[in-house]
Structure formats: C-alpha cells, structure tokens
C-alpha atoms as a PDB file:
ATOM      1  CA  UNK A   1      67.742  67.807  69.967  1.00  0.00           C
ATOM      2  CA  UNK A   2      71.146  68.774  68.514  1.00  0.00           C
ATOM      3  CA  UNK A   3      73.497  70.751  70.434  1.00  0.00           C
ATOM      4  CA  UNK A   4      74.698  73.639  69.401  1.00  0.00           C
ATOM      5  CA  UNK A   5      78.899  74.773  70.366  1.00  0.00           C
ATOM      6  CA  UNK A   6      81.624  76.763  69.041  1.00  0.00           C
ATOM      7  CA  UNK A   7      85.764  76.375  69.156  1.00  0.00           C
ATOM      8  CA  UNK A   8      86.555  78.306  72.397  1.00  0.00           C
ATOM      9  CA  UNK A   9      89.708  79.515  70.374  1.00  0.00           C
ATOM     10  CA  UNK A  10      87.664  82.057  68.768  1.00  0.00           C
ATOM     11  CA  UNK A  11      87.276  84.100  71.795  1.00  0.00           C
ATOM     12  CA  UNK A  12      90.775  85.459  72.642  1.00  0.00           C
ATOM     13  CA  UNK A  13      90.323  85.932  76.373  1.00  0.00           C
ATOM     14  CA  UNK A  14      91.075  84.790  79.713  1.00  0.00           C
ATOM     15  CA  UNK A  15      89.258  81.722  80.971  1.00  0.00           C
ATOM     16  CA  UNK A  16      86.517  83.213  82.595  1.00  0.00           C
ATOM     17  CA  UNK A  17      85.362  86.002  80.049  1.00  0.00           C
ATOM     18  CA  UNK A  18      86.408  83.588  77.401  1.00  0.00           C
ATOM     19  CA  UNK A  19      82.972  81.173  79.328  1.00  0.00           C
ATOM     20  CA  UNK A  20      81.095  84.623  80.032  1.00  0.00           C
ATOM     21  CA  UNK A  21      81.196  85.352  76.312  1.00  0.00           C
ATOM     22  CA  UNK A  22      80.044  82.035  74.405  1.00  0.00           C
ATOM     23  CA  UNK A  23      77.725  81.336  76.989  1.00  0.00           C
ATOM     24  CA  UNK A  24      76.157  85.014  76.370  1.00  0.00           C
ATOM     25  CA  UNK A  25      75.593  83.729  72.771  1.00  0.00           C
ATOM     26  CA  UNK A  26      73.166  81.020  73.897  1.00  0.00           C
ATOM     27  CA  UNK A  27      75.809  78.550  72.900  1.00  0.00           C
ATOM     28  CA  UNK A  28      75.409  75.117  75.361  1.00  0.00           C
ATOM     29  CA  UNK A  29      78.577  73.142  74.154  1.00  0.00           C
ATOM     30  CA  UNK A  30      82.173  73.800  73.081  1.00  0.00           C
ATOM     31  CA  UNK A  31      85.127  72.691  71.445  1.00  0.00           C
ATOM     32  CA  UNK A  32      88.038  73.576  73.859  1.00  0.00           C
ATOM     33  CA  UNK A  33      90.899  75.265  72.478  1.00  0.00           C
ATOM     34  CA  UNK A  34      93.647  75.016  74.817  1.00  0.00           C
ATOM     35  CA  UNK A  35      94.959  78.505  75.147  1.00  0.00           C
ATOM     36  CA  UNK A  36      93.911  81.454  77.032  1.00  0.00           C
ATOM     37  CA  UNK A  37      95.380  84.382  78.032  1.00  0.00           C
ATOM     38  CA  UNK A  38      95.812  84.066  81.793  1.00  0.00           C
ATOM     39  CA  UNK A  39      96.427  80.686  81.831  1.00  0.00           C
ATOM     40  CA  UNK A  40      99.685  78.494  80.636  1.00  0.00           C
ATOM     41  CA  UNK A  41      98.654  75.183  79.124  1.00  0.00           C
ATOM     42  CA  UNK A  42     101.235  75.304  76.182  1.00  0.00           C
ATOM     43  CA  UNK A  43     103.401  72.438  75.911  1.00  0.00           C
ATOM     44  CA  UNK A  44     104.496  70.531  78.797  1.00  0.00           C
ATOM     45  CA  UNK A  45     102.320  72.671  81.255  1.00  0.00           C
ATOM     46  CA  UNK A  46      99.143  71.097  81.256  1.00  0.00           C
ATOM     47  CA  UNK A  47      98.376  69.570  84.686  1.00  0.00           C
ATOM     48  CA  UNK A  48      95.555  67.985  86.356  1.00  0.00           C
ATOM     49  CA  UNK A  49      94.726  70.713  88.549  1.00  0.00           C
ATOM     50  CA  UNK A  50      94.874  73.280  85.455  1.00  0.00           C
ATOM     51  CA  UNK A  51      92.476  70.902  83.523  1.00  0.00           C
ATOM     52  CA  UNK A  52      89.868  71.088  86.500  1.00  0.00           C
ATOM     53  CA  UNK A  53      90.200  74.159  86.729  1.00  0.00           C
ATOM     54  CA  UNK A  54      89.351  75.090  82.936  1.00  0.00           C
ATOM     55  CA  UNK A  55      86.526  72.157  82.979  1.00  0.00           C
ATOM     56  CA  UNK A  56      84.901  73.453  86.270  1.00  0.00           C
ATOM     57  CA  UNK A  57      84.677  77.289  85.089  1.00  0.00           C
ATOM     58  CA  UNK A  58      83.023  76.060  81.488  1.00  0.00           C
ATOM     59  CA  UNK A  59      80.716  73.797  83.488  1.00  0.00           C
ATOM     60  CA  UNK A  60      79.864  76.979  86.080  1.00  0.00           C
ATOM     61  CA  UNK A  61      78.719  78.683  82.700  1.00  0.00           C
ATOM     62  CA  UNK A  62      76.567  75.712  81.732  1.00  0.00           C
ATOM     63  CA  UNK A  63      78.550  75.031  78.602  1.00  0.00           C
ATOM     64  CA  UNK A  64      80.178  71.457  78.425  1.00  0.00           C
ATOM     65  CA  UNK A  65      83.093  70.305  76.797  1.00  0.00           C
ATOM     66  CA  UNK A  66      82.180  68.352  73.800  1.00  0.00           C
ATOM     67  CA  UNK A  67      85.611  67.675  72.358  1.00  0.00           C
ATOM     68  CA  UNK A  68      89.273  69.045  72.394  1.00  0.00           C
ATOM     69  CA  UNK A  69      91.092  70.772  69.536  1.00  0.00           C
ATOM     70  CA  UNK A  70      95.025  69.061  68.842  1.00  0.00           C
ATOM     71  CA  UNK A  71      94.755  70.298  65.243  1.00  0.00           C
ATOM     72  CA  UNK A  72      98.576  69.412  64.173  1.00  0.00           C
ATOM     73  CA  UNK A  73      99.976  67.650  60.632  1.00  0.00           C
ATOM     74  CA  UNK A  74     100.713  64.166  62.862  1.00  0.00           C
ATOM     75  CA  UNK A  75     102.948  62.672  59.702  1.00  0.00           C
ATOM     76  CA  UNK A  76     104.837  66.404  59.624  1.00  0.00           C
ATOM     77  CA  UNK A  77     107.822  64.955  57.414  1.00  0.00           C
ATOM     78  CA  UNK A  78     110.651  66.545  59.559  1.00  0.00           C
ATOM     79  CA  UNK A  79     110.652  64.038  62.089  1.00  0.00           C
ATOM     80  CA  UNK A  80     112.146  66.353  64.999  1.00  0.00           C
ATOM     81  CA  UNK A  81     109.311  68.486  64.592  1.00  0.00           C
ATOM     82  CA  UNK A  82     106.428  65.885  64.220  1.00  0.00           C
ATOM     83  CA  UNK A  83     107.951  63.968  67.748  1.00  0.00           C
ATOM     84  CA  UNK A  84     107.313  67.555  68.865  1.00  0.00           C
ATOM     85  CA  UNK A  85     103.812  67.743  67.847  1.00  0.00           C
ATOM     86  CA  UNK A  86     102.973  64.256  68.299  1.00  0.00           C
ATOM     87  CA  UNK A  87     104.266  64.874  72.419  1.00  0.00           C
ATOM     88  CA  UNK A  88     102.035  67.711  72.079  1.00  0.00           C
ATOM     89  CA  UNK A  89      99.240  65.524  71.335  1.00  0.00           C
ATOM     90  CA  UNK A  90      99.883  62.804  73.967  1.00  0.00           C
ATOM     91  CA  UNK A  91      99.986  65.341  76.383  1.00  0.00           C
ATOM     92  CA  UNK A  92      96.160  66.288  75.501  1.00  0.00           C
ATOM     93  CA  UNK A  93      95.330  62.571  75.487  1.00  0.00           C
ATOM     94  CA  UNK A  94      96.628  62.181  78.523  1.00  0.00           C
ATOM     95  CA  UNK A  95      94.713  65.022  80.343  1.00  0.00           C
ATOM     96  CA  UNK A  96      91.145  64.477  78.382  1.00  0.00           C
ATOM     97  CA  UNK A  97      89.690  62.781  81.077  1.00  0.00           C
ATOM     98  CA  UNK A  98      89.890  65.825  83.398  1.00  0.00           C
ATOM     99  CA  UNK A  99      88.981  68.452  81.094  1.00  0.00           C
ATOM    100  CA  UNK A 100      85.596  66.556  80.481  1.00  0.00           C
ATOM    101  CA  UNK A 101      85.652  64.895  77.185  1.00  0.00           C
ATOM    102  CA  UNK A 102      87.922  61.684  76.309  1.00  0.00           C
ATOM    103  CA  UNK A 103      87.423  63.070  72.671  1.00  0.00           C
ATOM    104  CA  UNK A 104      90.649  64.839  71.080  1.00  0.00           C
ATOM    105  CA  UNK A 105      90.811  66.046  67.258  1.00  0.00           C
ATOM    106  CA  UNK A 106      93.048  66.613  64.305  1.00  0.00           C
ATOM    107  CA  UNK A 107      92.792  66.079  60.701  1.00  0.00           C
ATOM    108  CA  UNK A 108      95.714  63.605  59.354  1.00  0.00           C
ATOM    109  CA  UNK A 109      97.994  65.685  57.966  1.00  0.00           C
ATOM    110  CA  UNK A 110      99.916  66.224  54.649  1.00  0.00           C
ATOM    111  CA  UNK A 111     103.351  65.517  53.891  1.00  0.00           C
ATOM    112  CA  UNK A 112     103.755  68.805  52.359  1.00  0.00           C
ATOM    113  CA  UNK A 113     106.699  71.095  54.354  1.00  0.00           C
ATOM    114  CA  UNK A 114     105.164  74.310  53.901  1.00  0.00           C
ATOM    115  CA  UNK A 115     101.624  74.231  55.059  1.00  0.00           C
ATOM    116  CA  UNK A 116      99.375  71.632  57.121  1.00  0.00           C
ATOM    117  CA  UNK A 117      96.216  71.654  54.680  1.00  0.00           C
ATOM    118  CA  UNK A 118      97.970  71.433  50.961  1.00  0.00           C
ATOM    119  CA  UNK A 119      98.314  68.458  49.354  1.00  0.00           C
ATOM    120  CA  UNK A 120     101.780  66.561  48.292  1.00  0.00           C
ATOM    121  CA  UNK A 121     102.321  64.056  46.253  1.00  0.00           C
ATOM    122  CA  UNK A 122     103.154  61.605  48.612  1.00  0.00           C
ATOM    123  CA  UNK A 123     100.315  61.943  50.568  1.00  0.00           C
ATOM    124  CA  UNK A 124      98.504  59.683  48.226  1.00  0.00           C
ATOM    125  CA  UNK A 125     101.131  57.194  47.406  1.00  0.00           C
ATOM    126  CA  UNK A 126     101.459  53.466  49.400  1.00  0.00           C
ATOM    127  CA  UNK A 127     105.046  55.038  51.124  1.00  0.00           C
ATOM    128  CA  UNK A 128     102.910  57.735  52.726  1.00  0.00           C
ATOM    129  CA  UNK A 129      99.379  55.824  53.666  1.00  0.00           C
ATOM    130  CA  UNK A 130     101.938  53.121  55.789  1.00  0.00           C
ATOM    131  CA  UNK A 131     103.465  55.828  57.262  1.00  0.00           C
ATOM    132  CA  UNK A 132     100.131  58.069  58.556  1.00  0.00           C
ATOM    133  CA  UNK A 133      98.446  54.272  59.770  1.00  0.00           C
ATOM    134  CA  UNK A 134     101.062  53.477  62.173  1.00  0.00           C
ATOM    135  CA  UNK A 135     100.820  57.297  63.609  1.00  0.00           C
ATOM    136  CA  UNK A 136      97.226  56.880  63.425  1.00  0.00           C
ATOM    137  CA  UNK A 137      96.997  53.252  65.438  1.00  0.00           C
ATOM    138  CA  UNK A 138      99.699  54.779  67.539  1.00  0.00           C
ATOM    139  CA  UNK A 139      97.624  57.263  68.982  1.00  0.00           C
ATOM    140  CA  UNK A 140      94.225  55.109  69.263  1.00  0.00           C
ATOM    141  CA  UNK A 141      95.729  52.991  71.481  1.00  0.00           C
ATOM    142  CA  UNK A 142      97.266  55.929  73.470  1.00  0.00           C
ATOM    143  CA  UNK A 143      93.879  57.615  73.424  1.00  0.00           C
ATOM    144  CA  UNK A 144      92.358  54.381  74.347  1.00  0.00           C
ATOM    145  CA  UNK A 145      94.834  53.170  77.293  1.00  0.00           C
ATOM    146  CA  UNK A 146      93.983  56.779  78.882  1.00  0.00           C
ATOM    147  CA  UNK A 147      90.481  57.015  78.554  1.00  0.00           C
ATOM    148  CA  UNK A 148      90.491  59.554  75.481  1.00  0.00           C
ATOM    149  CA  UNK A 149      89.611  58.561  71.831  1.00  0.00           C
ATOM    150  CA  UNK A 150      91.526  60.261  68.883  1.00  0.00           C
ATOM    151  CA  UNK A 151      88.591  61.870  66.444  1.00  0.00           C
ATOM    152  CA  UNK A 152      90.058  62.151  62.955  1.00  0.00           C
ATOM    153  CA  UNK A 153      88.602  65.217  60.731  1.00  0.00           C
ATOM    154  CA  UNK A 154      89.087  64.230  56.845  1.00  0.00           C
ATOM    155  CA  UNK A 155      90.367  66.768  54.810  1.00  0.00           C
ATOM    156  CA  UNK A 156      90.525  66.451  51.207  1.00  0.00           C
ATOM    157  CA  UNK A 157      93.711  67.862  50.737  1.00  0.00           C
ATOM    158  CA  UNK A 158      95.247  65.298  53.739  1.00  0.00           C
ATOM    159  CA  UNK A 159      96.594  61.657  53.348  1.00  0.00           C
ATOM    160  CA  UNK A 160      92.664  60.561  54.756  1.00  0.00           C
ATOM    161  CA  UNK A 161      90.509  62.697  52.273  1.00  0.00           C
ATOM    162  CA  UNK A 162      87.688  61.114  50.729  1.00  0.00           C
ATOM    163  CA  UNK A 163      85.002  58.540  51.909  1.00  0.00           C
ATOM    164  CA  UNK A 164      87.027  55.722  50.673  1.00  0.00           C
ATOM    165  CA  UNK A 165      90.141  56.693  52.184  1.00  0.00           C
ATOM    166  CA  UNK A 166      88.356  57.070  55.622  1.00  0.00           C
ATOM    167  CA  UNK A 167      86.876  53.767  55.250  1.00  0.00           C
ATOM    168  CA  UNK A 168      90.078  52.401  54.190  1.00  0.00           C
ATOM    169  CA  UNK A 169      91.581  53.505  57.801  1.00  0.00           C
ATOM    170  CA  UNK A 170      89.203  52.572  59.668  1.00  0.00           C
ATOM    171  CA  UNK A 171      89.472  49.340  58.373  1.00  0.00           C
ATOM    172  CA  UNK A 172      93.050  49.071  58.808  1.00  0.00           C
ATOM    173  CA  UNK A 173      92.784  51.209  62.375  1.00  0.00           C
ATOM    174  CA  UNK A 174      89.980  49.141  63.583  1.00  0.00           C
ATOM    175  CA  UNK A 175      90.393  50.259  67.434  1.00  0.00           C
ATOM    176  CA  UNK A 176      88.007  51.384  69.913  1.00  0.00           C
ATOM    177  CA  UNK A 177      90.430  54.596  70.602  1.00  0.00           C
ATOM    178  CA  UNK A 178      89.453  55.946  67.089  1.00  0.00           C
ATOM    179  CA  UNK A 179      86.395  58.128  65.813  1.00  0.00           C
ATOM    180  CA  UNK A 180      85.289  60.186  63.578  1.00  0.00           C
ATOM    181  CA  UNK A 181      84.364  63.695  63.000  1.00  0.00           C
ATOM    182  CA  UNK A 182      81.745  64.705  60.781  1.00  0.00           C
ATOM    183  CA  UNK A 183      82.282  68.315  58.492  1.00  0.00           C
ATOM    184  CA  UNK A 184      81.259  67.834  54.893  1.00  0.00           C
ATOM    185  CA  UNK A 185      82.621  70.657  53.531  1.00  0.00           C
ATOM    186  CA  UNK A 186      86.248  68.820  54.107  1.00  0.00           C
ATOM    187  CA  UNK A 187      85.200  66.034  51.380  1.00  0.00           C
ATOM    188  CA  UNK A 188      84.254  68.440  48.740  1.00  0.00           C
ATOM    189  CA  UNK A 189      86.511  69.639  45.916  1.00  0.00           C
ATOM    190  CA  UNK A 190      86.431  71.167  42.161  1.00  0.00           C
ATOM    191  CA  UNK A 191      84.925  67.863  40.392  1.00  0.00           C
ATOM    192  CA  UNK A 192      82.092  66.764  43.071  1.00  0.00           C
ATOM    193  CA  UNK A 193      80.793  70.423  44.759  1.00  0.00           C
ATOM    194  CA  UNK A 194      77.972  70.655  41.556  1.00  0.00           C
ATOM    195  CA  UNK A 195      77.133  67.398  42.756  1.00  0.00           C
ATOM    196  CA  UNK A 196      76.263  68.596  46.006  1.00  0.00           C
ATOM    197  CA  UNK A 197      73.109  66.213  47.359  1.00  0.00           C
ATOM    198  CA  UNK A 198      74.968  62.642  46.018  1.00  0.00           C
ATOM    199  CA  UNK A 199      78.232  63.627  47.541  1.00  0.00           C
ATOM    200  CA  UNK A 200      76.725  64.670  50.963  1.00  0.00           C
ATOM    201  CA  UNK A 201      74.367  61.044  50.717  1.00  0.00           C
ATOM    202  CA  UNK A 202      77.716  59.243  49.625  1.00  0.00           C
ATOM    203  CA  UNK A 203      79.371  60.395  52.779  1.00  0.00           C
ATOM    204  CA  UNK A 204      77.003  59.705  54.988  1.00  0.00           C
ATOM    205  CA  UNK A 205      75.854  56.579  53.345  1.00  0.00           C
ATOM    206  CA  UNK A 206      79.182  55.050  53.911  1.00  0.00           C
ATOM    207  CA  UNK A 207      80.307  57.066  57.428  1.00  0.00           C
ATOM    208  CA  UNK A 208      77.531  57.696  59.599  1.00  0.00           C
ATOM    209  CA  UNK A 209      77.966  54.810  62.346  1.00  0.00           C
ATOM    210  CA  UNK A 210      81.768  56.333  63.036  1.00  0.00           C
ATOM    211  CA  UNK A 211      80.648  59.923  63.962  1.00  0.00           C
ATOM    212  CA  UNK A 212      81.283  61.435  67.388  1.00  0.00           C
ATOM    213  CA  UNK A 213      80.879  64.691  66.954  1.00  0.00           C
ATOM    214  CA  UNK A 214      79.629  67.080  63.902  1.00  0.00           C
ATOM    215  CA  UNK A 215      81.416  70.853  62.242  1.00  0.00           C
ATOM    216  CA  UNK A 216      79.171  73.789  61.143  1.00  0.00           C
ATOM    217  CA  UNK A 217      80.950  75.519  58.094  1.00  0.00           C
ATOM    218  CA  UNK A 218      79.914  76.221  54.334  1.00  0.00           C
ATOM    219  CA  UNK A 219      81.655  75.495  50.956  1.00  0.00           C
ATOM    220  CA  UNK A 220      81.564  77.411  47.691  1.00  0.00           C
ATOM    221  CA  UNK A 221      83.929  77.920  44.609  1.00  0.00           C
ATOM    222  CA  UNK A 222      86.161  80.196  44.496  1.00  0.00           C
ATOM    223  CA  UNK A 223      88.894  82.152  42.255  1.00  0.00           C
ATOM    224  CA  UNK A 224      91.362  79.536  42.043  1.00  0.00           C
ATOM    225  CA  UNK A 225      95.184  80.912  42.509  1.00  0.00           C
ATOM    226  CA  UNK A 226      96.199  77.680  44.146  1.00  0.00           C
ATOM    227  CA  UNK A 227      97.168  78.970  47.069  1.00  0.00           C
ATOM    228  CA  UNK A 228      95.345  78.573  51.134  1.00  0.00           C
ATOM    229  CA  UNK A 229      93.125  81.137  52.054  1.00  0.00           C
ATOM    230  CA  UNK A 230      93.289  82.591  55.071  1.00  0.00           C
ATOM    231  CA  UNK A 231      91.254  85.222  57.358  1.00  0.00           C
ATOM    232  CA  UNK A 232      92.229  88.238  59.669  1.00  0.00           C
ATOM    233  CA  UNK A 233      89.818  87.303  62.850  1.00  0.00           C
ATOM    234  CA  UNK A 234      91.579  89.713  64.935  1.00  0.00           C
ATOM    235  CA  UNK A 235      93.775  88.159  67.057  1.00  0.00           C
ATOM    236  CA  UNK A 236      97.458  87.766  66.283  1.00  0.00           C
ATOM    237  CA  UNK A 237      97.915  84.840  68.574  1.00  0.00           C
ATOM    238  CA  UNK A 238      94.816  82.828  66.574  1.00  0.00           C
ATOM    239  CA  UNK A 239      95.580  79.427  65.280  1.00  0.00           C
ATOM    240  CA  UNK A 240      96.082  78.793  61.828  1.00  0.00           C
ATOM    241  CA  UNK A 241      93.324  75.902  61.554  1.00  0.00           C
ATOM    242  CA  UNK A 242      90.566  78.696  62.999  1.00  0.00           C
ATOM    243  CA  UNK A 243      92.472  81.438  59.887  1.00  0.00           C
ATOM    244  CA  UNK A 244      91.652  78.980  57.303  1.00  0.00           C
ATOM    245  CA  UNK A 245      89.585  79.252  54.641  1.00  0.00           C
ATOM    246  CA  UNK A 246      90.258  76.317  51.762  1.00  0.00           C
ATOM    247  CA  UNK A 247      92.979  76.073  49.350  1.00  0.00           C
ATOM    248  CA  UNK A 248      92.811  76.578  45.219  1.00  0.00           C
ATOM    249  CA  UNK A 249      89.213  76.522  44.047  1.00  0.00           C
ATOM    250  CA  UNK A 250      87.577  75.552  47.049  1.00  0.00           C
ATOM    251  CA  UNK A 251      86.619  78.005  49.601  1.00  0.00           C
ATOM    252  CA  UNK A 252      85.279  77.172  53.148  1.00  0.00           C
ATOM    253  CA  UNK A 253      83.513  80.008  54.781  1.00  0.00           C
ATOM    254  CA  UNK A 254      81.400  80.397  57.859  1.00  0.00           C
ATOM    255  CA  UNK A 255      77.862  78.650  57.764  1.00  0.00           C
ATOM    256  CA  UNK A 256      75.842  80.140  55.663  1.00  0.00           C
ATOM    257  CA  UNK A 257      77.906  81.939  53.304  1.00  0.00           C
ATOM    258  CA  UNK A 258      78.103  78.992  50.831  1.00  0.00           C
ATOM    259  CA  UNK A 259      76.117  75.924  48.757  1.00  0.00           C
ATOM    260  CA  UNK A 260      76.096  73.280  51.582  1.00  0.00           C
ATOM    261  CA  UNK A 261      72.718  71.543  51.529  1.00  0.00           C
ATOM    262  CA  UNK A 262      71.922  72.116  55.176  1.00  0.00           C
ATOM    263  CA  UNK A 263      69.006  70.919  55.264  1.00  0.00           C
ATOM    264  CA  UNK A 264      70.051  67.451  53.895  1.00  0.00           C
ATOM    265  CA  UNK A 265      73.269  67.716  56.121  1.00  0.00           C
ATOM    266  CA  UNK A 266      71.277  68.060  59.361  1.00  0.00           C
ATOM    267  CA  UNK A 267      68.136  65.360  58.702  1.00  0.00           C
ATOM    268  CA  UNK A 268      70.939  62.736  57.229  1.00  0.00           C
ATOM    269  CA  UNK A 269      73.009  63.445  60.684  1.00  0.00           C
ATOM    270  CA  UNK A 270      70.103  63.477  63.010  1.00  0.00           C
ATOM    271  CA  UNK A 271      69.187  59.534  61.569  1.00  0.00           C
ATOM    272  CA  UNK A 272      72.013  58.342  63.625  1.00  0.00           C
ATOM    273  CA  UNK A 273      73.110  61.196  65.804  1.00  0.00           C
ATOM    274  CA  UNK A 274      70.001  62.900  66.922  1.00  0.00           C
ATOM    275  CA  UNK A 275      71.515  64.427  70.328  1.00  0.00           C
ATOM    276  CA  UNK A 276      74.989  65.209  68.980  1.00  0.00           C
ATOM    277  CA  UNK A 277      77.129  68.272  69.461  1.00  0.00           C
ATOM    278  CA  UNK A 278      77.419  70.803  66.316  1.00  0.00           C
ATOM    279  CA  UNK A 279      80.216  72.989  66.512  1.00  0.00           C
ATOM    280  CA  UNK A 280      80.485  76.437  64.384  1.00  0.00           C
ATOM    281  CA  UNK A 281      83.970  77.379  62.724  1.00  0.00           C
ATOM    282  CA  UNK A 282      85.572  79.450  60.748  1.00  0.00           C
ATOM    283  CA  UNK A 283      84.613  82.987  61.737  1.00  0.00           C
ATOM    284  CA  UNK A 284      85.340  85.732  63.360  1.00  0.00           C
ATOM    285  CA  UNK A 285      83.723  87.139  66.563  1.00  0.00           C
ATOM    286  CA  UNK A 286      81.539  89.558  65.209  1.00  0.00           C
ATOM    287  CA  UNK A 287      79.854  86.890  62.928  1.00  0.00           C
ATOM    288  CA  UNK A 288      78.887  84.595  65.381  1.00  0.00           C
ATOM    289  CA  UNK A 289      75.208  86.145  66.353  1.00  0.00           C
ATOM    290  CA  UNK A 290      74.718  85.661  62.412  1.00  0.00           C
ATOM    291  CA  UNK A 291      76.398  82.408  62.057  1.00  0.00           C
ATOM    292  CA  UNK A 292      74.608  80.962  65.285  1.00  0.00           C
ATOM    293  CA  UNK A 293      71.054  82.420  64.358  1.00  0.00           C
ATOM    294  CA  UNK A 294      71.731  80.672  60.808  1.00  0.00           C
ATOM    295  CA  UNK A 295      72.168  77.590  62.469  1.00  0.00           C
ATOM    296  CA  UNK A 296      69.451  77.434  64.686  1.00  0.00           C
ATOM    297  CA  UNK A 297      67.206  78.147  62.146  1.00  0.00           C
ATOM    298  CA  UNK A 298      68.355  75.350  59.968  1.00  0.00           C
ATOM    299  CA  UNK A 299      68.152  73.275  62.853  1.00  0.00           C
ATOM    300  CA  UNK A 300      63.882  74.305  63.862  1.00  0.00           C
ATOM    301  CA  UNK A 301      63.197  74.194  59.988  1.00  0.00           C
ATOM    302  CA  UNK A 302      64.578  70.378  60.371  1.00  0.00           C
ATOM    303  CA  UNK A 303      62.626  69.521  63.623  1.00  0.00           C
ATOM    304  CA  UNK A 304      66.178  68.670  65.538  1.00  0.00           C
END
C-alpha cells in the first residue's frame, strides 16, 4: 500500500513536538524540512551527530524519512548567490545518508531575478538549457559519490517543465545520482488543465519508470493577474516553496480543493510504484485532518 507523509516544514516546532504532532495525524512518512526551532542546521551547521539526532527522534515516532527538501533556484543567475545555494545543497547531499534517505529535492529553477517559480525568457532558450544541465549533472554525481540521489520536481514555469523537457534531461543527465519526483499539478498550465485525463496519461506514459517519490496537491484555474500566489500558513519563518500557491492562471491548492483526477493519478502511480511515499503540500496546519482524510479516502476508493 501507498504511504502516506507530509513536509515536516509545515509544523513550526522544535524537533520533538514537531514528530509528536505529524505522527498524531496518523501520518507514517515525511519529507524533512531542515529547520526547527531548537535546533541549528542552517548553513554550514549541519553535522553528523545533528543528523542522527533528527533521524533517530522521527524514527522513535514511527515516521521515516522519505526524502529531504533543498528547494532552491540551482541556475539563480547571480552567480555569488547561486554558489551560495548550490553549497547549501551539497551540504544536504553530503549528510543524506545519516538523516535516513539518500533522496534530496528541488525543482530546477528559473533564470528569472525576482522570484524562484516565474518563468524568464531564457529559461527556454539553448543558452539557458546548457547552463541548468551542467548544474544538474554536477550535482548527480555529487549526490551519487555520497550515497544521496538528487530528485528533480518539474515545474512548468522552470527551465525542466513539461514531459518532454524532463525526458530531454534525463537523456542528457543519464546518471544513477538523478531521479524524479512525481506532482502533476507542476505540468499543468492554461492550454492543457481542460484536458485533464490525456495530460495526466501523457505524463505518466512517458515518466513513470524515473519516479522516486510522489506530491499530494490540487490544480484549478484561477483569476489570472500574472503574478505568484502565495498563502499566510502562520508562521513568519515558513519557506516560500510551502507559501506557494501557482503563478498567473494556474492555481495550486491543497488536495482536494481543485480538478486533479485523483483517482486516475493514484491507479496510474500505483502500476509502477505500488509501495511509494505520497507526501501532502501546500497547506496550512489546520487543514491537514481534511487534507489527510481526503487522501486516504482517494487512496481505499483505489484499493492502494
């Protein structure tokens, strides 16, 4: 049967209440954020010992670490600031193996200055695809000469954002430090979400053998002022990839509380991936008992 998880991040407490609560929720996997409030693992603190520690407490409460969140724009075109985040990332790598998954994620980035998730020109011009492969091989064979694999998220609004372009680096990044992570809502935009069955059967048609590990949002339309969408969740210190919610016309709400086909998601995921871990996002605290019923739901109407 599927697993069902949720991004630690969303629980803004210290490493122990931060297990207490998810695990209260009947979740039995997570994606690890790295930050909590009694313990440092910002950059250049992470250690060994600090890993164990965060691993061993989340095991205690019976909820293992399915993946690890390094959700950063990896081609960030100020090249000070992307050595920074790309250090950042290393570091993660680096420590995988003791925090209990070798499995590290990010979407790919945009070239944009402003924002991580709106899309620049360059993003989908030759100039820009040369210049997010050789980040991208760079850090599979990091990932792979420490025991960690990289698992990119495709975003449509990224340099990797369609089913072509993620075949297309995969083919070019053909490494065993590389994966995939599954979220269909990322491949959807204004001309294909009406089209909802063919474009979830396209994806998977072409992707399913690359998958690692699987995202539990929604899509819909929405009013489209061309600007991202964000959400208050409540804590001021909260990540801006768990604030997001889409950009222009396309929102991406908690599951549920859009038009993805779940039912068609789920049975074309279990084919190949009947054990794997599904992950909730984008929500706020007090919408996880709805959220996580929702899901389980889908999951018993589907057999998985």
């Amino acid at each position: 049967m599927m697993q069902t998880g949720i991004f630690s991040g969303y629980f803004p407490y210290t490493l122990e209440e931060t297990a207490k609560v998810i695990r209260s929720h009947n979740f039995n996997c997570v994606q690890l954020d790295m930050h909590f409030k009694d313990l440092d693992v910002s950059d250049g603190q992470i250690t060994k010992d600090k890993c164990i520690q965060v691993r061993e407490m989340f095991r205690r409460h019976h909820l293992p670490v399915s993946a690890i969140s390094c959700y950063t724009n990896i081609i960030n075109p100020d090249l000070d600031k992307r050595k920074v985040l790309l250090d950042r990332f290393k570091e993660i790598l680096r420590h995988a193996q003791y925090l209990g998954s070798p499995f590290v994620c990010s979407e790919t980035g945009t070239f944009d200055t402003e924002s991580d998730w709106v899309h620049h020109p360059k993003n989908k011009t030759e100039e820009g695809w040369d210049d997010c492969r050789t980040v991208i091989a760079e850090l599979a064979q990091y990932a792979y000469d420490h025991g960690a694999v990289f698992l990119l998220e495709t975003y449509v609004n990224n340099v990797v954002g369609s089913v072509e372009e993620t075949l297309r680096m995969f083919a070019e990044v053909d490494h065993p430090g590389l994966g995939l992570i599954m979220d269909p809502t990322n491949y959807f935009e204004d001309h294909n979400i009406d089209k909802m069955d063919a474009t979830l059967n396209h994806v998977f048609d072409a992707l399913s053998d690359k998958i690692y590990l699987a995202h539990a949002k929604d899509v819909a339309r929405a009013e489209d002022d061309g600007a991202e969408k964000h959400a208050d969740i409540g804590d001021d210190d909260a990540a801006e990839s768990h604030t997001f919610r889409g950009v222009g016309a396309i929102e991406l709400p908690a599951p549920g509380l859009g038009v993805l086909n779940y039912g068609l998601y789920l049975q074309r995921l279990a084919k190949k991936h009947p054990n794997i871990s599904m992950i909730i996002e984008h929500l706020d605290e007090s919408d996880v008992p709805r959220a996580k019923a929702f899901l389980d739901q889908k999951l018993s109407e589907n057999g998985l």
